[in-house]
C-alpha atoms as a PDB file:
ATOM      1  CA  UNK A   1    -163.165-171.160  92.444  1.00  0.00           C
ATOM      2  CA  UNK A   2    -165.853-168.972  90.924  1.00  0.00           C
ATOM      3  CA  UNK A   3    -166.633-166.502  88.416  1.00  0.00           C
ATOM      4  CA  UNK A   4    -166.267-163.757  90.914  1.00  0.00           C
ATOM      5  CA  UNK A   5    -162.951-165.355  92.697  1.00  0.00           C
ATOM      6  CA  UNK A   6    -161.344-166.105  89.336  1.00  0.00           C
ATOM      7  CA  UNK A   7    -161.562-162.408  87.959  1.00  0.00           C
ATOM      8  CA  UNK A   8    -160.536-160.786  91.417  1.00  0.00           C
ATOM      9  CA  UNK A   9    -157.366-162.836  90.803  1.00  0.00           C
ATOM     10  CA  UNK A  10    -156.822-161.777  87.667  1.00  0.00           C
ATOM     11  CA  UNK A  11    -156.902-157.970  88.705  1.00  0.00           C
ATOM     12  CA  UNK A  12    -154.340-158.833  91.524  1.00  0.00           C
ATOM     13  CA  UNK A  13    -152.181-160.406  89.101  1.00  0.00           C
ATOM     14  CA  UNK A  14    -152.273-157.731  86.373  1.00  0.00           C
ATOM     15  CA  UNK A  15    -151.544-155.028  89.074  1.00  0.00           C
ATOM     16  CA  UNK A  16    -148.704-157.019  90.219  1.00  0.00           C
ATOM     17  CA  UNK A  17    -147.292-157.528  86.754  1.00  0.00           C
ATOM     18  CA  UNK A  18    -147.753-153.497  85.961  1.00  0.00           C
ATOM     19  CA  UNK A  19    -145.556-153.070  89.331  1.00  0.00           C
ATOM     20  CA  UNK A  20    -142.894-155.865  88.882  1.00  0.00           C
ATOM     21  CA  UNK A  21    -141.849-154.213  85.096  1.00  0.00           C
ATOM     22  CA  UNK A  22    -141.793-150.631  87.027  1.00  0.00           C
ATOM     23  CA  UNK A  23    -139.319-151.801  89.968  1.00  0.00           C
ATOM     24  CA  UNK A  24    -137.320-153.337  87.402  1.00  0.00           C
ATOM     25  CA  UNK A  25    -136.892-150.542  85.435  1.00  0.00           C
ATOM     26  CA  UNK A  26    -136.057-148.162  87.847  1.00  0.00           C
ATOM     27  CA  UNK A  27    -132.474-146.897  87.799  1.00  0.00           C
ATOM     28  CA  UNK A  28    -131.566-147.827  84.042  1.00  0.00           C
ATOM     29  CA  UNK A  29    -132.008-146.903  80.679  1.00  0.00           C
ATOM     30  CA  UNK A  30    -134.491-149.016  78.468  1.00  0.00           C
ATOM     31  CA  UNK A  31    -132.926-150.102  75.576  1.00  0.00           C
ATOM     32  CA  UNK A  32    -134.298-150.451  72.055  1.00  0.00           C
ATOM     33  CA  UNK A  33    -132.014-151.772  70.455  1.00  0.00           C
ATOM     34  CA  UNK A  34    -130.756-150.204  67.285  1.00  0.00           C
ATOM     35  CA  UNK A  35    -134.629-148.314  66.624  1.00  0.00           C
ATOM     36  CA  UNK A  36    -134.019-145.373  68.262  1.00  0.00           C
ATOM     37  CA  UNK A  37    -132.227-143.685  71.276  1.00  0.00           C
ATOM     38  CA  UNK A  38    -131.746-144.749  74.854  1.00  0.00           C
ATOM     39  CA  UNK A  39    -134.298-143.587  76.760  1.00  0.00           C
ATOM     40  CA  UNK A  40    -133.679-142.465  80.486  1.00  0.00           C
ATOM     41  CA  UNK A  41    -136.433-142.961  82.603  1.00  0.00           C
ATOM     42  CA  UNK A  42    -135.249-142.053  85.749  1.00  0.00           C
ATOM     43  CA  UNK A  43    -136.848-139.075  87.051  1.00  0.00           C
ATOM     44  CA  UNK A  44    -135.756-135.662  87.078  1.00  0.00           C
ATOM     45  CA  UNK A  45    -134.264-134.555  89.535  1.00  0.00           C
ATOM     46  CA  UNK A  46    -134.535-130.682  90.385  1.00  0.00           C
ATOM     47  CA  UNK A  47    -131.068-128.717  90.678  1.00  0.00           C
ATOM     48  CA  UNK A  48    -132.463-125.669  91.861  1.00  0.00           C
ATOM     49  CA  UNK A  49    -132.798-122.185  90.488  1.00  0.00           C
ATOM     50  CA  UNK A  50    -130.235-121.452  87.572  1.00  0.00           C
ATOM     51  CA  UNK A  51    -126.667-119.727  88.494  1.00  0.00           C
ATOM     52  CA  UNK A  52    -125.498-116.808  86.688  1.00  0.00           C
ATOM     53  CA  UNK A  53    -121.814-117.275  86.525  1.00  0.00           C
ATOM     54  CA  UNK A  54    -121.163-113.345  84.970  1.00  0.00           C
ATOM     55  CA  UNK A  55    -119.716-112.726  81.368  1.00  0.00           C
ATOM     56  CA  UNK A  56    -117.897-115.104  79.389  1.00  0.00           C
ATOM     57  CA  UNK A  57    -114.823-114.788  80.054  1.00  0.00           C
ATOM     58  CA  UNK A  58    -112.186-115.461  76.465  1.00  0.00           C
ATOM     59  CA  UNK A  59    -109.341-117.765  77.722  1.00  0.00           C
ATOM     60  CA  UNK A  60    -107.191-117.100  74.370  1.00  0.00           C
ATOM     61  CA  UNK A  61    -106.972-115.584  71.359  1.00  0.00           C
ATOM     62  CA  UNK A  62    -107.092-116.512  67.823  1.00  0.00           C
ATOM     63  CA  UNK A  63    -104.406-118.729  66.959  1.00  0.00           C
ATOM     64  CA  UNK A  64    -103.055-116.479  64.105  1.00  0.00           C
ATOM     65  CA  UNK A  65    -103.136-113.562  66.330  1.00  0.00           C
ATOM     66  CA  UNK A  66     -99.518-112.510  67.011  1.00  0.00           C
ATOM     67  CA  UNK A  67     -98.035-115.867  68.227  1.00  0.00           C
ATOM     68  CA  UNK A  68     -94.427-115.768  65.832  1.00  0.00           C
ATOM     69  CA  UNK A  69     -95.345-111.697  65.185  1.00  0.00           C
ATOM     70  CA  UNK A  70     -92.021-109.516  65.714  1.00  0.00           C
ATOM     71  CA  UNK A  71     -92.005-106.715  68.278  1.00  0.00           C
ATOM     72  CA  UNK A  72     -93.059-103.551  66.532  1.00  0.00           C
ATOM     73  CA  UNK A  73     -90.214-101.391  65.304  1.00  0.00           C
ATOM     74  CA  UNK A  74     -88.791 -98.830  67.210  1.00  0.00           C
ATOM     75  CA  UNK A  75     -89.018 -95.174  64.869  1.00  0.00           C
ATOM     76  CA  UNK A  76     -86.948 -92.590  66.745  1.00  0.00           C
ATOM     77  CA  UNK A  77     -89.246 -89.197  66.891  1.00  0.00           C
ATOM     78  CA  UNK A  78     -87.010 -86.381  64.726  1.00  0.00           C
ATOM     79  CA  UNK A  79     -86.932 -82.680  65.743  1.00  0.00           C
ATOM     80  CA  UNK A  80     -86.365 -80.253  62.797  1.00  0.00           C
ATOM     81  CA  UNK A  81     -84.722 -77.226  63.877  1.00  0.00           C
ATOM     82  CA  UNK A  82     -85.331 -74.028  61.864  1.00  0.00           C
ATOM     83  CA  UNK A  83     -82.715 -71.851  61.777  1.00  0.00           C
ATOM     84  CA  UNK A  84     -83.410 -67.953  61.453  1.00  0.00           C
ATOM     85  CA  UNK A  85     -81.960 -66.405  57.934  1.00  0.00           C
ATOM     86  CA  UNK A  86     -78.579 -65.299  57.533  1.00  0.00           C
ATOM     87  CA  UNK A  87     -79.570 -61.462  56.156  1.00  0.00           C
ATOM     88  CA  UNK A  88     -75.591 -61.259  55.534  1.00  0.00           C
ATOM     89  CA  UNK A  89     -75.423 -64.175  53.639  1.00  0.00           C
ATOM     90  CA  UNK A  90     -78.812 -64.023  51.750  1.00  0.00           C
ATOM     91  CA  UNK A  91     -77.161 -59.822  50.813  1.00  0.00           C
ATOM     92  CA  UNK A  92     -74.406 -61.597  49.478  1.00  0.00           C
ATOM     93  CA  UNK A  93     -75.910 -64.129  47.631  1.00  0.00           C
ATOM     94  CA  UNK A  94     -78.471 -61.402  46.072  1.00  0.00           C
ATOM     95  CA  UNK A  95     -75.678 -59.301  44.336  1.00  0.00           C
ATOM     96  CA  UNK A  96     -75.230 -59.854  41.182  1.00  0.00           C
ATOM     97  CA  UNK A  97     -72.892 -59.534  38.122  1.00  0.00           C
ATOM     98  CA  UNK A  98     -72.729 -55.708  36.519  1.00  0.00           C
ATOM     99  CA  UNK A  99     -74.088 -54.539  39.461  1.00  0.00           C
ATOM    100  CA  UNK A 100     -71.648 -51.429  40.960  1.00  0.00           C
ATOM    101  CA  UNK A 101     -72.138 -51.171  44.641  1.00  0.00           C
ATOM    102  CA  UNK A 102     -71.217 -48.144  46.788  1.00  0.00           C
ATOM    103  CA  UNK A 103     -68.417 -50.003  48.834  1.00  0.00           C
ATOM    104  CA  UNK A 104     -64.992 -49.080  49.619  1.00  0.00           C
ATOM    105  CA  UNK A 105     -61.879 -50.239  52.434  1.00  0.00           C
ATOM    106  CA  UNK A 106     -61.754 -48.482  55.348  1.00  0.00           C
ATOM    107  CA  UNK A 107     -57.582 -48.602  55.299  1.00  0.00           C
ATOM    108  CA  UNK A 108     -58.165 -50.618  58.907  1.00  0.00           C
ATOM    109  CA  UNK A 109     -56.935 -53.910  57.981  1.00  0.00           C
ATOM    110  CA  UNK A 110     -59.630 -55.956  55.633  1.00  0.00           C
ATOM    111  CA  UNK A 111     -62.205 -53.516  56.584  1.00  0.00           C
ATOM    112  CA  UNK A 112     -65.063 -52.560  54.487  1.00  0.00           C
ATOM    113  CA  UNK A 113     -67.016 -49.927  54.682  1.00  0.00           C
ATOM    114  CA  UNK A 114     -70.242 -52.428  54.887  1.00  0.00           C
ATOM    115  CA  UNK A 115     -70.678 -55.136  57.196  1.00  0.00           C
ATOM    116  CA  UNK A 116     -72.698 -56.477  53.741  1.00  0.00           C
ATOM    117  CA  UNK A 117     -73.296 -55.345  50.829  1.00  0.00           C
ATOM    118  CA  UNK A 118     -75.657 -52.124  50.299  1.00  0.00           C
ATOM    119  CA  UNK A 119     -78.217 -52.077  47.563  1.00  0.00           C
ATOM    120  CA  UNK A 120     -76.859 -51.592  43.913  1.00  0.00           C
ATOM    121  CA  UNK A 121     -76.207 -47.969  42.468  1.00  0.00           C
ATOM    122  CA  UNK A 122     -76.115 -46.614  39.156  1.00  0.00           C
ATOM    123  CA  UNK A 123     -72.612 -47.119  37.369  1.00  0.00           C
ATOM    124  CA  UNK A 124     -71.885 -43.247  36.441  1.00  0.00           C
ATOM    125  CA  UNK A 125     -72.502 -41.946  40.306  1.00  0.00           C
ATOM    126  CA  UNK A 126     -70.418 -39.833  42.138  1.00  0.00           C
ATOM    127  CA  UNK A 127     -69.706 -41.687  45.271  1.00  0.00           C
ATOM    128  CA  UNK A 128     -66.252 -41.491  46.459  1.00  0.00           C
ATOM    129  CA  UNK A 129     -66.432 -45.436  46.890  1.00  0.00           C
ATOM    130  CA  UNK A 130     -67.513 -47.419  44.130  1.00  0.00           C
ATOM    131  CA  UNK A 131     -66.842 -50.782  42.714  1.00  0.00           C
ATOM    132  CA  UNK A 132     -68.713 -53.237  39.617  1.00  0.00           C
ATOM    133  CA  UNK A 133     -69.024 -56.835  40.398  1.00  0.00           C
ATOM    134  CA  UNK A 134     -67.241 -58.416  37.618  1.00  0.00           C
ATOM    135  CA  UNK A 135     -68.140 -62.072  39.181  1.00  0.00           C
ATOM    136  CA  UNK A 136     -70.118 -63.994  41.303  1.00  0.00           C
ATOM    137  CA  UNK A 137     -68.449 -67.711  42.983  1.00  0.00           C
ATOM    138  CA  UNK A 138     -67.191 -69.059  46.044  1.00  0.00           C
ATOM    139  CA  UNK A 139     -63.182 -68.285  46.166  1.00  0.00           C
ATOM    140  CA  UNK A 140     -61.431 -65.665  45.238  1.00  0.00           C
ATOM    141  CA  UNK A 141     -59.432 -67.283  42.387  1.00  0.00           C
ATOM    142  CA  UNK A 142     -61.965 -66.787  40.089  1.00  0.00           C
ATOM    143  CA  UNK A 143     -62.084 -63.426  40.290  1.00  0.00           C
ATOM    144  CA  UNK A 144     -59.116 -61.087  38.048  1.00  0.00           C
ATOM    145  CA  UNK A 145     -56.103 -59.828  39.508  1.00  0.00           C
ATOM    146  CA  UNK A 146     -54.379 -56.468  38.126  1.00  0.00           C
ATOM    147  CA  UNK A 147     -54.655 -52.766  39.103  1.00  0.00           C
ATOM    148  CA  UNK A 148     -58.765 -52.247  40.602  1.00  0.00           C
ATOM    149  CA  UNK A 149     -59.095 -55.517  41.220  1.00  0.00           C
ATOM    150  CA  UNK A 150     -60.197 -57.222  44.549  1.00  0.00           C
ATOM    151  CA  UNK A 151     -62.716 -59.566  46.236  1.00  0.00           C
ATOM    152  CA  UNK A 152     -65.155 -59.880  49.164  1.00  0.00           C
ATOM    153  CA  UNK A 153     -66.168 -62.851  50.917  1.00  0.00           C
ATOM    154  CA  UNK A 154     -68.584 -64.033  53.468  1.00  0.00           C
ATOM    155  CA  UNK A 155     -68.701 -67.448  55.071  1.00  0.00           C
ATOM    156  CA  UNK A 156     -72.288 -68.496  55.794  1.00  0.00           C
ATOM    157  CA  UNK A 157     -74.093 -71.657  56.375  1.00  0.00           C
ATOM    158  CA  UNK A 158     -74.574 -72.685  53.347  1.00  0.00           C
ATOM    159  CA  UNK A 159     -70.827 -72.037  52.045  1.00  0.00           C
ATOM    160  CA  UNK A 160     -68.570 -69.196  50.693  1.00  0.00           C
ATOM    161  CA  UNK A 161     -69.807 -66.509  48.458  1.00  0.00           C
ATOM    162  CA  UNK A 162     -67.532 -64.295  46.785  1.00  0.00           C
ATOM    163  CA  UNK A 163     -67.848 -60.937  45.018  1.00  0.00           C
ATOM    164  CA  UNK A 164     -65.230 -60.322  42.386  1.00  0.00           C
ATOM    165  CA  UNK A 165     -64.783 -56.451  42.212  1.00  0.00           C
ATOM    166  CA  UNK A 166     -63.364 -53.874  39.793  1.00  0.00           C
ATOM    167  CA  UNK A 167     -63.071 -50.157  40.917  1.00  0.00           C
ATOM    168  CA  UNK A 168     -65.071 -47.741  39.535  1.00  0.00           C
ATOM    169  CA  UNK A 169     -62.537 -44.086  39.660  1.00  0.00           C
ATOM    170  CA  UNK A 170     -64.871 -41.055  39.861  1.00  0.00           C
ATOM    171  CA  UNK A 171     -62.963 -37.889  40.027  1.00  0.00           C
ATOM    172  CA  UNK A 172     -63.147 -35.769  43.122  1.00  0.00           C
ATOM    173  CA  UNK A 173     -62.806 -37.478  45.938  1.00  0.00           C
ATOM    174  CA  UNK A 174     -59.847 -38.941  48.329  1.00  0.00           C
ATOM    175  CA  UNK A 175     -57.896 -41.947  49.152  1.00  0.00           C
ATOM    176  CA  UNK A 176     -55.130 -42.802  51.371  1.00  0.00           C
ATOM    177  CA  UNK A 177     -51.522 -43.436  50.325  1.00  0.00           C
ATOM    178  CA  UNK A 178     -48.125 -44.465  51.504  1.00  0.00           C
ATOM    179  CA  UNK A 179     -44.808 -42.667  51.527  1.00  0.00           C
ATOM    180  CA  UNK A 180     -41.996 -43.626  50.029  1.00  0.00           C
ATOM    181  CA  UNK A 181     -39.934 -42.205  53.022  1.00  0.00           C
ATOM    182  CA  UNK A 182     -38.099 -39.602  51.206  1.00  0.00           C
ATOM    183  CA  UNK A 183     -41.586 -37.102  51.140  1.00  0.00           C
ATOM    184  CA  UNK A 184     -43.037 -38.686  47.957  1.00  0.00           C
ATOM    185  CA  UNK A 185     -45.935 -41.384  47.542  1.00  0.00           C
ATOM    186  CA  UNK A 186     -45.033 -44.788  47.189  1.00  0.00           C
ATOM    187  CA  UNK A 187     -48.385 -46.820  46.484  1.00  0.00           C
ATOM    188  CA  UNK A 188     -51.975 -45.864  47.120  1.00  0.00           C
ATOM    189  CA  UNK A 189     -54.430 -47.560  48.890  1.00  0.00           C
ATOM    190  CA  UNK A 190     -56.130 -48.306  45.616  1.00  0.00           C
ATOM    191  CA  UNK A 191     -59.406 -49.258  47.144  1.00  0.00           C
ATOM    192  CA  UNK A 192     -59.950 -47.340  50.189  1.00  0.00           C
ATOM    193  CA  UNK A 193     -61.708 -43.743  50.284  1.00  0.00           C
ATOM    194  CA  UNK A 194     -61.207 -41.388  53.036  1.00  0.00           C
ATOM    195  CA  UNK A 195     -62.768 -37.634  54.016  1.00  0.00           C
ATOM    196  CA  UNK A 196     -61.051 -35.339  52.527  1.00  0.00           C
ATOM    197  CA  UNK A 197     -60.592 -33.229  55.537  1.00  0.00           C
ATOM    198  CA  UNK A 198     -60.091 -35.966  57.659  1.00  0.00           C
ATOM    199  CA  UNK A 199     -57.312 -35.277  60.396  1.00  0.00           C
ATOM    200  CA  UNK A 200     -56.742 -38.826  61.318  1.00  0.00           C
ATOM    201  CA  UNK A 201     -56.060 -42.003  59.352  1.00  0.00           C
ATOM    202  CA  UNK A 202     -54.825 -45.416  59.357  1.00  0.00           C
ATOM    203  CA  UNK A 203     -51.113 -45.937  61.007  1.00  0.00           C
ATOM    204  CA  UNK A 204     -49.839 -47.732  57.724  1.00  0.00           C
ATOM    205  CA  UNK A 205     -50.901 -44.935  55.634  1.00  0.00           C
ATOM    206  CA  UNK A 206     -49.023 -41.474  55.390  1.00  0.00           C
ATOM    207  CA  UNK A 207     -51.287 -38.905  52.844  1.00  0.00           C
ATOM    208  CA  UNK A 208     -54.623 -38.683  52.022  1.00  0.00           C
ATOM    209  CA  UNK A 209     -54.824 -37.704  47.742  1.00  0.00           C
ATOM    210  CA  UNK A 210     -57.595 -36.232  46.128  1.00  0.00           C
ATOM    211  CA  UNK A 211     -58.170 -37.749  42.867  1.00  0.00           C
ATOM    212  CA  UNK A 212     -58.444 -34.599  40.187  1.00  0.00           C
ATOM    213  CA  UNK A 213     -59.145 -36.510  37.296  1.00  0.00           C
ATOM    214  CA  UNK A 214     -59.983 -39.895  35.381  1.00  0.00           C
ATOM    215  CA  UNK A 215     -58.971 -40.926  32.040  1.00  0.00           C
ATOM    216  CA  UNK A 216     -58.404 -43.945  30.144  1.00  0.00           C
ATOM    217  CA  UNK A 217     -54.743 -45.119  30.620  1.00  0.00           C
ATOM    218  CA  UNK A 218     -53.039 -45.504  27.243  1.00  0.00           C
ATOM    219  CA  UNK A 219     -50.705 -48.474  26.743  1.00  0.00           C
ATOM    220  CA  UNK A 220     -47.448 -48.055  29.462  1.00  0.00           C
ATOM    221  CA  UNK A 221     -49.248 -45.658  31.298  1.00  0.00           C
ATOM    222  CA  UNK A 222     -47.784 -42.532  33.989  1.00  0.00           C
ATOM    223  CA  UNK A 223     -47.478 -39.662  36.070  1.00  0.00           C
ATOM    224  CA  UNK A 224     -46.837 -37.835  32.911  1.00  0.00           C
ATOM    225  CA  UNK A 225     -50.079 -38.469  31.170  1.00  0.00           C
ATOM    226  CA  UNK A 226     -52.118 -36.542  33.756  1.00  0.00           C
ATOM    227  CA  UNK A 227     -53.354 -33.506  32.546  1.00  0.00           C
ATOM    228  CA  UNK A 228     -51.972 -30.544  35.003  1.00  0.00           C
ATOM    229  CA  UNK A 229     -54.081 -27.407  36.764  1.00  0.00           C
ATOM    230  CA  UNK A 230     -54.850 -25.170  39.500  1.00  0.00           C
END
């Protein structure tokens, strides 16, 4: 063989080596051995254009979140209802003790002249009815007992209040009395008041007196200490 023949051959023979070490590495990785990485040389293969598959979508929470967490308590909503004032009550409750109010009984029953009680008065006026609050409570057994001496009570929302009252006697003016059947007074309606010309009264009362005069009752006091006149 030749120069010529001999490197022709040895061109064939390269180019066959070159292809024999591609074919056999087609279809699996080339190893290095512990140097590096595996290395994949098979080609690439094209997928296509990318996908968009929308949003991410969360699957779960975080663990902590809730998981043993009690249902949330239950507050019932509360309505506060305002009630309008009592201006009987709050009357009441504004009185207070020395005051002399221009009250008297009717002679019907418990009556009062007031459904509550007025606005105070000066002591030494002339009005036929007149009484001094000696006390202020809520029941009549605090109050004194005795000749003048009375009470007047309201029930309201917020409890009793009680007026413990004294008579005030001005002269010159009338209250109602009984009879003591025989055409002479019996007891007097000690804290009513009346018109003096009045031609109808109460069925349990029988005269209407004026009072003439006022003085201070010495000790075992009676008729006979009244001063007489026209």
């Amino acid at each position: 063989m030749n120069a010529q023949a001999r490197n022709r051959f040895r061109r064939w023979c390269a180019v066959g080596l070159v292809l024999v070490v591609a074919l056999t590495g087609c279809g699996r990785k080339h190893s290095r051995g512990d140097d590096g990485p595996n290395v994949d040389l098979r080609p690439e293969v094209n997928l296509g254009p990318d996908i968009d598959l929308g949003p991410d979508i969360e699957i779960g929470g975080d663990e902590d979140a809730g998981i043993d967490a009690p249902p949330p308590e239950y507050v019932p909503t509360t309505t506060t209802t305002t009630l309008p004032p009592d201006p009987t009550e709050e009357a009441f409750r504004s009185v207070a003790v020395g005051d002399c109010l221009p009250v008297y009984m009717t002679g019907y029953g418990s009556e009062w002249s007031h459904s509550m009680p007025p606005d105070p008065v000066s002591c030494s006026s002339s009005y036929a009815g007149l009484f001094q609050v000696t006390g202020v409570g809520s029941s009549s057994a605090e109050c004194g007992t005795g000749t003048g001496h009375t009470w007047w009570s309201y029930q309201g929302r917020s409890g009793t209040t009680t007026l413990c009252l004294e008579r005030v006697w001005v002269p010159r003016f009338c209250i109602l009395a009984q009879g003591d059947g025989a055409g002479g007074v019996a007891s007097l309606g000690t804290f009513t008041a009346v018109d003096c010309g009045a031609d109808r009264i109460p069925v349990e009362y029988d005269y209407i007196l004026l009072v003439a005069g006022v003085y201070q009752a010495p000790a075992n006091a009676s008729a006979d200490h009244c001063r007489e006149g026209p």
